[in-house]
Protein backbone atom coordinates (compact mmCIF):
# COMPACT_ATOMS: atom_id res chain seq x y z
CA UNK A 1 82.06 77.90 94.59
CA UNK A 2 84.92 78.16 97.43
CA UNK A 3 83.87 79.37 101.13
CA UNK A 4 87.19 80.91 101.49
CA UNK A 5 88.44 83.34 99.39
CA UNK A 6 92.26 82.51 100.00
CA UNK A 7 91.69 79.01 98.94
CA UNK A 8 89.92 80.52 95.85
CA UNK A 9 93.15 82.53 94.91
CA UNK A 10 95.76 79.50 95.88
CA UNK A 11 93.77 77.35 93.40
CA UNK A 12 93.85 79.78 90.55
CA UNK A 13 97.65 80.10 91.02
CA UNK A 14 98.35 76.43 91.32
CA UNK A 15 96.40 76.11 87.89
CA UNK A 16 98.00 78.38 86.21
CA UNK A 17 101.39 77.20 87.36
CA UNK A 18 100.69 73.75 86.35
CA UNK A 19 99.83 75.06 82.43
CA UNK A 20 102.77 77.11 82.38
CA UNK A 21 105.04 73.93 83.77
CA UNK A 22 103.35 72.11 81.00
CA UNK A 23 103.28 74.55 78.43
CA UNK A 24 107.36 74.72 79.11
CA UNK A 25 107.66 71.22 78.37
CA UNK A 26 105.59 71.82 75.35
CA UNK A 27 107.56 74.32 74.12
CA UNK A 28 110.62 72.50 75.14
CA UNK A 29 109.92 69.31 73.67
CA UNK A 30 108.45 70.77 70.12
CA UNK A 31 112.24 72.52 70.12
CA UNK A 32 114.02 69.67 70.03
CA UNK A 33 115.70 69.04 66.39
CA UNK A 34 119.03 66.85 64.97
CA UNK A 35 119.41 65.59 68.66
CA UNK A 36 119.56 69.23 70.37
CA UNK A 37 117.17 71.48 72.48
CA UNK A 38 117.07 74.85 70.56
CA UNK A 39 115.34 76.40 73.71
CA UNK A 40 116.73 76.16 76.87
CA UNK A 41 114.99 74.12 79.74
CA UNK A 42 114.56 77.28 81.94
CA UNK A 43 113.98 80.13 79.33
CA UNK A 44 111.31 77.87 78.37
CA UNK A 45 109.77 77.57 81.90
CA UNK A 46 110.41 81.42 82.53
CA UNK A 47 108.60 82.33 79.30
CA UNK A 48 105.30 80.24 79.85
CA UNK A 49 105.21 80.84 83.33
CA UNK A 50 105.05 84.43 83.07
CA UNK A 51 102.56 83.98 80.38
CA UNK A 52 100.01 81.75 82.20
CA UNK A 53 100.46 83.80 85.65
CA UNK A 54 98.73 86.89 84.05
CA UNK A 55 95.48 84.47 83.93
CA UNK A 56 95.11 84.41 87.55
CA UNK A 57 93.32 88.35 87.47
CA UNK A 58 91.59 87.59 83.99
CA UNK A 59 89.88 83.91 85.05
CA UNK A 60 87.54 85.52 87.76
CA UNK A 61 87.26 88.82 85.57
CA UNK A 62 86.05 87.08 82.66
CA UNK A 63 83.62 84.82 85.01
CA UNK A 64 82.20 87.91 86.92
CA UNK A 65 81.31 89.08 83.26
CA UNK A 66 79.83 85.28 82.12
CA UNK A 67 77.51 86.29 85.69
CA UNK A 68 76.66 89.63 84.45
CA UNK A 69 76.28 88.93 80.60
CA UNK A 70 74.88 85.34 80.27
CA UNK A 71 74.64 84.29 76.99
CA UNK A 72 71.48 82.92 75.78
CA UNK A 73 69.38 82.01 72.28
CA UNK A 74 68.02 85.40 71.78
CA UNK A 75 70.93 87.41 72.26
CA UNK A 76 74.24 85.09 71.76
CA UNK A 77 74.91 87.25 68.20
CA UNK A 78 75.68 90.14 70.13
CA UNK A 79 76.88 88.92 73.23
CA UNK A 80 79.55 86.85 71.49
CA UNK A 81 80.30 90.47 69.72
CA UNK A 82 80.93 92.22 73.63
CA UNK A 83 83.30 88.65 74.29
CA UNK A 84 85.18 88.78 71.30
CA UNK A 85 87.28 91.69 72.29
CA UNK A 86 88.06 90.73 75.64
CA UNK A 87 89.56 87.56 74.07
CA UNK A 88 91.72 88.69 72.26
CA UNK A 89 92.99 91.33 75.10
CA UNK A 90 93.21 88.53 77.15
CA UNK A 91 95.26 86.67 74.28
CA UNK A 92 97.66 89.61 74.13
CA UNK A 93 98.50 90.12 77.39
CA UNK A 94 99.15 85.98 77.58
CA UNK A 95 101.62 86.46 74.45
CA UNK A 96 103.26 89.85 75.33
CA UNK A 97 104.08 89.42 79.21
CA UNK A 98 106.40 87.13 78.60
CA UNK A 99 108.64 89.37 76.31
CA UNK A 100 108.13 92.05 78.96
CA UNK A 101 109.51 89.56 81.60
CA UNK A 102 112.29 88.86 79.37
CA UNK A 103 113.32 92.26 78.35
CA UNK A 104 113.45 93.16 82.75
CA UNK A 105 115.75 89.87 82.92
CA UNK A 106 117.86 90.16 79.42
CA UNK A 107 117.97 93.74 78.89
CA UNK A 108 119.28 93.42 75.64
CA UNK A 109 116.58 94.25 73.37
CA UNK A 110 118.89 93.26 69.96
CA UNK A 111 119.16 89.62 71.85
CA UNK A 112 115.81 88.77 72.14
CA UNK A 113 114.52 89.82 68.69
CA UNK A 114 117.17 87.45 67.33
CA UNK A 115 116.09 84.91 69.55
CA UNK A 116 112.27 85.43 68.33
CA UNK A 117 113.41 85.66 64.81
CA UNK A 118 114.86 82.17 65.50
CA UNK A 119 111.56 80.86 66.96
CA UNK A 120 108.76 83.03 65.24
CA UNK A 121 106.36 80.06 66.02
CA UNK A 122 106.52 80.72 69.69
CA UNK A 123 104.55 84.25 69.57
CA UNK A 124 102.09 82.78 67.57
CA UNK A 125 101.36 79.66 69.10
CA UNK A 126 101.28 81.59 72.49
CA UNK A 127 98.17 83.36 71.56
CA UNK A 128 96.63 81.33 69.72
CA UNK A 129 96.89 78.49 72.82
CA UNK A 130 95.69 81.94 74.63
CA UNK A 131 92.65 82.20 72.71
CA UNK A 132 91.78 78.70 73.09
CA UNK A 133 92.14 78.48 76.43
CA UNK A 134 89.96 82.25 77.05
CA UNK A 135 86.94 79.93 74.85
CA UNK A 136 87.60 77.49 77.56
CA UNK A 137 86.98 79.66 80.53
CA UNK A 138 84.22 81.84 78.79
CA UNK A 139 82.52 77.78 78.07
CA UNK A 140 82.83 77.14 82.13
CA UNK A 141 81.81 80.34 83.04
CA UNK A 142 78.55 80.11 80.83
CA UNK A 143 77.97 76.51 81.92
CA UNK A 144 78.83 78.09 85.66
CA UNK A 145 75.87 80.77 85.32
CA UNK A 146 73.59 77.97 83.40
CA UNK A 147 73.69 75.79 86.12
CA UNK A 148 73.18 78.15 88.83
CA UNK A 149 70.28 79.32 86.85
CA UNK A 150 69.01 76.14 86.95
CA UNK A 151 69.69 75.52 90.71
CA UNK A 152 67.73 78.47 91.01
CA UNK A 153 64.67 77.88 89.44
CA UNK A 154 64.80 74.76 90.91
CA UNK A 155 64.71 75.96 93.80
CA UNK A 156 61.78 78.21 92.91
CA UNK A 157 59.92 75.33 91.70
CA UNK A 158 60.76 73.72 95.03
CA UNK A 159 59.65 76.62 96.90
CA UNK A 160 56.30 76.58 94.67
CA UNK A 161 55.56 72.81 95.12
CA UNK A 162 55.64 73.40 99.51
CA UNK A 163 53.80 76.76 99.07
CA UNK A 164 50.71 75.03 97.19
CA UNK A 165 50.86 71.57 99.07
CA UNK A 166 51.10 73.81 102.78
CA UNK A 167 47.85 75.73 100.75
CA UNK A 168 46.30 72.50 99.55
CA UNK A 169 47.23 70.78 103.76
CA UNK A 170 45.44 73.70 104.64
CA UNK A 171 41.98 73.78 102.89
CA UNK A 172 42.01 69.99 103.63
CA UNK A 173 42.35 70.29 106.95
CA UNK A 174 39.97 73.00 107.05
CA UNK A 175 37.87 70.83 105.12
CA UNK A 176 38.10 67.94 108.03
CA UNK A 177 38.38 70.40 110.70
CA UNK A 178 36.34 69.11 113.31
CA UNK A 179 34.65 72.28 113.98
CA UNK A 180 34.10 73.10 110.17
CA UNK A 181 33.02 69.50 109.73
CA UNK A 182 30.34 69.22 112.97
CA UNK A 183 28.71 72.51 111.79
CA UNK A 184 28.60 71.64 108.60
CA UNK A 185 26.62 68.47 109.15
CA UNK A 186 25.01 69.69 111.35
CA UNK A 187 23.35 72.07 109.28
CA UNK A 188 22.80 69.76 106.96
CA UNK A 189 21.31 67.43 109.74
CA UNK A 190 18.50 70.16 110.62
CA UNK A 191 18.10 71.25 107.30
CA UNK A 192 17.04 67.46 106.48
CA UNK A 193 14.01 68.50 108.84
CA UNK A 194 12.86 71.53 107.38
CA UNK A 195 14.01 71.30 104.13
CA UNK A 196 15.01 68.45 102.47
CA UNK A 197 16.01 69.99 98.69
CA UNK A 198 18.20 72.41 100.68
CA UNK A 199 19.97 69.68 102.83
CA UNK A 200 21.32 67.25 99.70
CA UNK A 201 22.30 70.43 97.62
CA UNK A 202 24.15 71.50 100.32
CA UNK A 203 26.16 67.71 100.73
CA UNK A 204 26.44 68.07 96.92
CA UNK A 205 28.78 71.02 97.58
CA UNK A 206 30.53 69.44 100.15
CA UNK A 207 30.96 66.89 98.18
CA UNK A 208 31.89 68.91 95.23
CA UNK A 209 34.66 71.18 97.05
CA UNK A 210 36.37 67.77 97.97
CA UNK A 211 36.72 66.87 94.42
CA UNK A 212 37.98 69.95 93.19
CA UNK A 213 40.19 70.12 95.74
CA UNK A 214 41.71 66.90 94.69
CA UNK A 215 41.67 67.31 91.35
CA UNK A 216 43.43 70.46 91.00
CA UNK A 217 46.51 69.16 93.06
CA UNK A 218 49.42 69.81 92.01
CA UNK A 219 48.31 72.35 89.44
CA UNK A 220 50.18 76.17 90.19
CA UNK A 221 47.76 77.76 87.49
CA UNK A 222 44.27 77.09 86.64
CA UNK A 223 41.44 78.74 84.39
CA UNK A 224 39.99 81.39 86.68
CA UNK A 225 36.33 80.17 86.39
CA UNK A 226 37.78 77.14 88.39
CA UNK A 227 38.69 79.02 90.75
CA UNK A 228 35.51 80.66 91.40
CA UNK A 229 33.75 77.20 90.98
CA UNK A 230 35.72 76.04 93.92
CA UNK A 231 35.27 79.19 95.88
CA UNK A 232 31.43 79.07 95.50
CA UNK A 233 31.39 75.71 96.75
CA UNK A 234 33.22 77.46 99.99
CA UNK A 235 30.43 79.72 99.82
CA UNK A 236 27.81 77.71 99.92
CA UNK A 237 29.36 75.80 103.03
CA UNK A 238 29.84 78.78 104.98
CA UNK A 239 26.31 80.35 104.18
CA UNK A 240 24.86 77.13 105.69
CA UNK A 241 26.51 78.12 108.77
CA UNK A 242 26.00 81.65 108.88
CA UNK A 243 22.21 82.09 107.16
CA UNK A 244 21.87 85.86 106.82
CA UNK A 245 24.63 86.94 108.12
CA UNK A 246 26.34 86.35 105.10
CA UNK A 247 26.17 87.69 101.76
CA UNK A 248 28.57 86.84 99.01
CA UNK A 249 28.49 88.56 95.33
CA UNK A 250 30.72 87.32 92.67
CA UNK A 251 31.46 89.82 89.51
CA UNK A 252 33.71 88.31 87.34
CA UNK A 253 33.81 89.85 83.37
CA UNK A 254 33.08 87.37 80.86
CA UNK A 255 36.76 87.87 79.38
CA UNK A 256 38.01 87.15 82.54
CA UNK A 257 37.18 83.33 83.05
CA UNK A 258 39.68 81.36 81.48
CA UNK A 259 42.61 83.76 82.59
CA UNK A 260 44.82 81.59 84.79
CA UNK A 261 45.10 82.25 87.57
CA UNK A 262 46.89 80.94 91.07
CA UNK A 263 45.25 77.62 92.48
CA UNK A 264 43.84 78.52 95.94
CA UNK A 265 44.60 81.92 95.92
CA UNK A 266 41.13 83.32 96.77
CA UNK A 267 40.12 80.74 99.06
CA UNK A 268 42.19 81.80 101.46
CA UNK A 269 41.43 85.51 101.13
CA UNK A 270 37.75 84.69 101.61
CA UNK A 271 38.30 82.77 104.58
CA UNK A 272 40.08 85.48 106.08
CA UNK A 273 37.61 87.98 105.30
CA UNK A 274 35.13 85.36 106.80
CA UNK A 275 37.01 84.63 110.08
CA UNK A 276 37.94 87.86 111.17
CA UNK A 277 35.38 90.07 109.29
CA UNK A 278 32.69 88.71 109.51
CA UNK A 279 32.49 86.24 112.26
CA UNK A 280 33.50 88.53 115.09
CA UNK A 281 30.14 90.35 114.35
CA UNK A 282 26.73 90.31 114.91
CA UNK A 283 25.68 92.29 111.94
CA UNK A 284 25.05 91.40 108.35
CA UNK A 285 28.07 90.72 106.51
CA UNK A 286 28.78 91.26 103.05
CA UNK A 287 31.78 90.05 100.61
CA UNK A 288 32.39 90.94 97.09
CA UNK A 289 34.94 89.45 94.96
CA UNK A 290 35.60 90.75 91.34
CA UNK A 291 37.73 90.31 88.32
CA UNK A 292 38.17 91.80 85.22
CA UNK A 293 40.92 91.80 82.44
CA UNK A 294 42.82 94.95 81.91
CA UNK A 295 45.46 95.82 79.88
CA UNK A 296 46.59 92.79 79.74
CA UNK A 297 46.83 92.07 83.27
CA UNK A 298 44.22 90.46 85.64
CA UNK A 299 42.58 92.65 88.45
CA UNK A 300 41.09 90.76 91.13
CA UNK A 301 39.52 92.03 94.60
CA UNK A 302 38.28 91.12 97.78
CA UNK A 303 36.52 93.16 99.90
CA UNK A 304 34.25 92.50 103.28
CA UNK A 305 32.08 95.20 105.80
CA UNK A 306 34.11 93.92 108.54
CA UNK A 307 36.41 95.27 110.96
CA UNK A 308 39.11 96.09 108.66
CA UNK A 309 42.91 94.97 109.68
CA UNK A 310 44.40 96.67 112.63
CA UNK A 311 46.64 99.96 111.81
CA UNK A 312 50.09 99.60 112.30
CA UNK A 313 52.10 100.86 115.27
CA UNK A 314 53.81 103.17 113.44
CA UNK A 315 50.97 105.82 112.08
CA UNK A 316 52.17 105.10 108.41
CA UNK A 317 48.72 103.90 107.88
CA UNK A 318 49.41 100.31 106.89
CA UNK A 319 47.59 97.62 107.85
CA UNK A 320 48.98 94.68 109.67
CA UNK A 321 49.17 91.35 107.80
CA UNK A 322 48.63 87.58 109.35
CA UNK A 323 50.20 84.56 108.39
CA UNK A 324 47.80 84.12 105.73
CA UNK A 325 48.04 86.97 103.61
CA UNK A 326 52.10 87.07 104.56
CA UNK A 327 51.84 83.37 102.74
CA UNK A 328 50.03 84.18 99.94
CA UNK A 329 51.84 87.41 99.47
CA UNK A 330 55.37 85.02 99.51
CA UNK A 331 53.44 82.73 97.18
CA UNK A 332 52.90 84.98 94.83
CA UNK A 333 56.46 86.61 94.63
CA UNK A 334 57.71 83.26 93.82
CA UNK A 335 55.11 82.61 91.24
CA UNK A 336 55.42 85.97 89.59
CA UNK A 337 59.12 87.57 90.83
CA UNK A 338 57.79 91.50 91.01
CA UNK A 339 55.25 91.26 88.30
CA UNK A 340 52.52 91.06 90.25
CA UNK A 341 50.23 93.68 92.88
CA UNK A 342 49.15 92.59 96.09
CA UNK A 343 47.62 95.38 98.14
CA UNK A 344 45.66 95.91 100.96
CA UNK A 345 43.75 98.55 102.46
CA UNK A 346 40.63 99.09 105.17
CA UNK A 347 38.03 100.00 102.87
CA UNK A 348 36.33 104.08 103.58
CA UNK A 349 33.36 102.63 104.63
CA UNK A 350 35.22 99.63 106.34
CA UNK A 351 36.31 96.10 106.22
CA UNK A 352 39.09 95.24 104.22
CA UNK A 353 39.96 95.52 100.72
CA UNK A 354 42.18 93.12 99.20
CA UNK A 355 43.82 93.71 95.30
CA UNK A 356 45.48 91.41 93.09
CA UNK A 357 47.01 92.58 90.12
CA UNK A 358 48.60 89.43 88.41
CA UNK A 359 50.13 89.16 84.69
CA UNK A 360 48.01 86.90 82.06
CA UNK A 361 51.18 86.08 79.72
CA UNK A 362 53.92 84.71 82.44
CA UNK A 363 55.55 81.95 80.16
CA UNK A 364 57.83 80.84 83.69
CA UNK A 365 54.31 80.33 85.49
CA UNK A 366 52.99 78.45 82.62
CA UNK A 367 55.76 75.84 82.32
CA UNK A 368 55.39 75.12 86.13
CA UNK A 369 52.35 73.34 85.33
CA UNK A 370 53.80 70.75 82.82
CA UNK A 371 56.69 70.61 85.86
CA UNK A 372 54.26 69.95 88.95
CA UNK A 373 50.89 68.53 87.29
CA UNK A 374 50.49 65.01 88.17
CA UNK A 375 51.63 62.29 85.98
């Protein structure tokens, strides 16, 4: 809340100097009967200034436990239990300083019980004002964590909403690359001479990864089986361009097809396999993509006879990753925090094998779609 600490601590002490100065004339004030003051002017401003100073350690302890223990539907019963306690600690030490500071400056213990036998309302009022005012601070510090929970997931949402437009930039610009785009038609261009059927199904696709493109904008989550709809319209593309030199098998369970799953997320994977497993090569390429449900989690992998990813300089045996996969890796942290697997590995008989190992019940992911879908 405060970039300086010092001004964090001078504002806490100014606070709690200005309740004890009004406390005093509280106290003061509610002393005054037949036209005298009961309680004197300064043992009233000693007495709740001593008892409001011993807030400036318990405000940021009580906060710093509002950070650690938020308090929430499921679990207010017993959190409200673990706060209860400290209130009334807190509420104590408000009433009871004050007598200790008296007792150091009046020694005389007799004199001070006879002046709290005359004013037995004072003790009382004094914690019970404490206890109010400890509901007060526990409220703000609640509120305090609530919003920065908020500001958080905002900001995760935020974070979300650039990750899948950058994704969704990216496969349209792919999509109008001028490369991508001239090879594509003209494929489709020489297939018109030699076979007609061929050349319209394959504009059909073109035509058909636009669309789905567009229509799943926006969306963080969708049905697995669009996802594969899309990607085999990807497919299709590419295959025009490569002929035999590419071979693509999907194996996707049955159970598996309406699990949601990240929008874009194997597009990009593919491509990579494509571009620098396949491409650089003269030989046959093959990619294989499967998913399955297991154990309540969705399994879903990659895998190309390419080269494989380069090994890391440092003979741990990793594999180095390129923007891409660093991006979708970042995507998916902020889609799933640490519930999710993304590994990769150069396959035993080559290429690379990618594995994603993403939750099917993530009730935060879900809601992002009623968040980012367009209205």
């Amino acid at each position: 809340m405060f970039k300086h600490r010092w001004f964090y601590w001078l504002w806490l002490i100014v606070l709690c100097l200005l309740l004890g100065v009004i406390d005093a004339l509280r106290s003061h004030g509610s002393a005054y009967y037949n036209g005298v003051y009961h309680l004197e002017w300064w043992t009233a401003l000693r007495w709740n200034l001593s008892g409001w100073i011993v807030w400036v350690p318990l405000i940021p302890l009580i906060l710093r436990l509002c950070d650690r223990l938020p308090i929430g539907r499921e679990n207010w019963p017993s959190r409200m239990l673990m706060f209860a306690p400290l209130g009334l600690f807190a509420s104590s030490i408000h009433t009871l300083f004050p007598t200790l500071v008296e007792l150091i400056l009046e020694p005389s213990f007799s004199k001070l019980t006879r002046w709290l036998s005359l004013n037995p309302y004072i003790l009382l009022t004094d914690f019970l004002f404490g206890l109010a005012f400890y509901g007060f601070v526990l409220a703000f510090g609640q509120a305090r964590n609530y919003y920065q929970r908020y500001r958080e997931e905002e900001l995760r949402r935020s974070h979300l909403e650039t990750q899948l437009a950058r994704a969704e930039l990216r496969a349209l610009k792919m999509q109008l690359h001028p490369h991508f785009l001239f090879n594509t038609l003209h494929s489709i261009s020489a297939l018109q001479l030699e076979d007609v059927a061929v050349a319209q199904k394959m504009m059909a696709r073109l035509g058909d990864f636009l669309r789905l493109t567009l229509e799943n904008a926006g969306l963080q989550l969708v049905p697995l089986r669009r996802e594969i709809e899309f990607l085999k319209c990807y497919l299709d593309i590419e295959q025009v361009r490569f002929g035999k030199r590419l071979t693509a098998v999907i194996e996707v369970e049955t159970e598996a097809l309406d699990a949601p799953a990240p929008n874009l997320i194997l597009q990009p994977l593919v491509e990579n396999a494509i571009r620098h497993g396949i491409a650089p090569r003269p030989a046959p390429g093959l990619i294989r993509i499967s998913a399955k449900h297991e154990l309540g989690r969705l399994k879903i992998g990659v895998s190309d006879n390419g080269c494989g990813l380069a090994q890391n300089g440092n003979g741990a045996g990793g594999v180095k990753e390129g923007l891409g996969l660093q991006n979708t890796r970042a995507r998916l942290r902020q889609l799933y925090g640490s519930d999710f697997g993304f590994d990769l590995a150069n396959g035993a008989e080559g290429g690379l094998v990618v594995t994603l190992d993403l939750p099917l019940n993530s009730h935060s992911a879900e809601s992002l779609n009623e968040d980012t879908a367009p209205q």
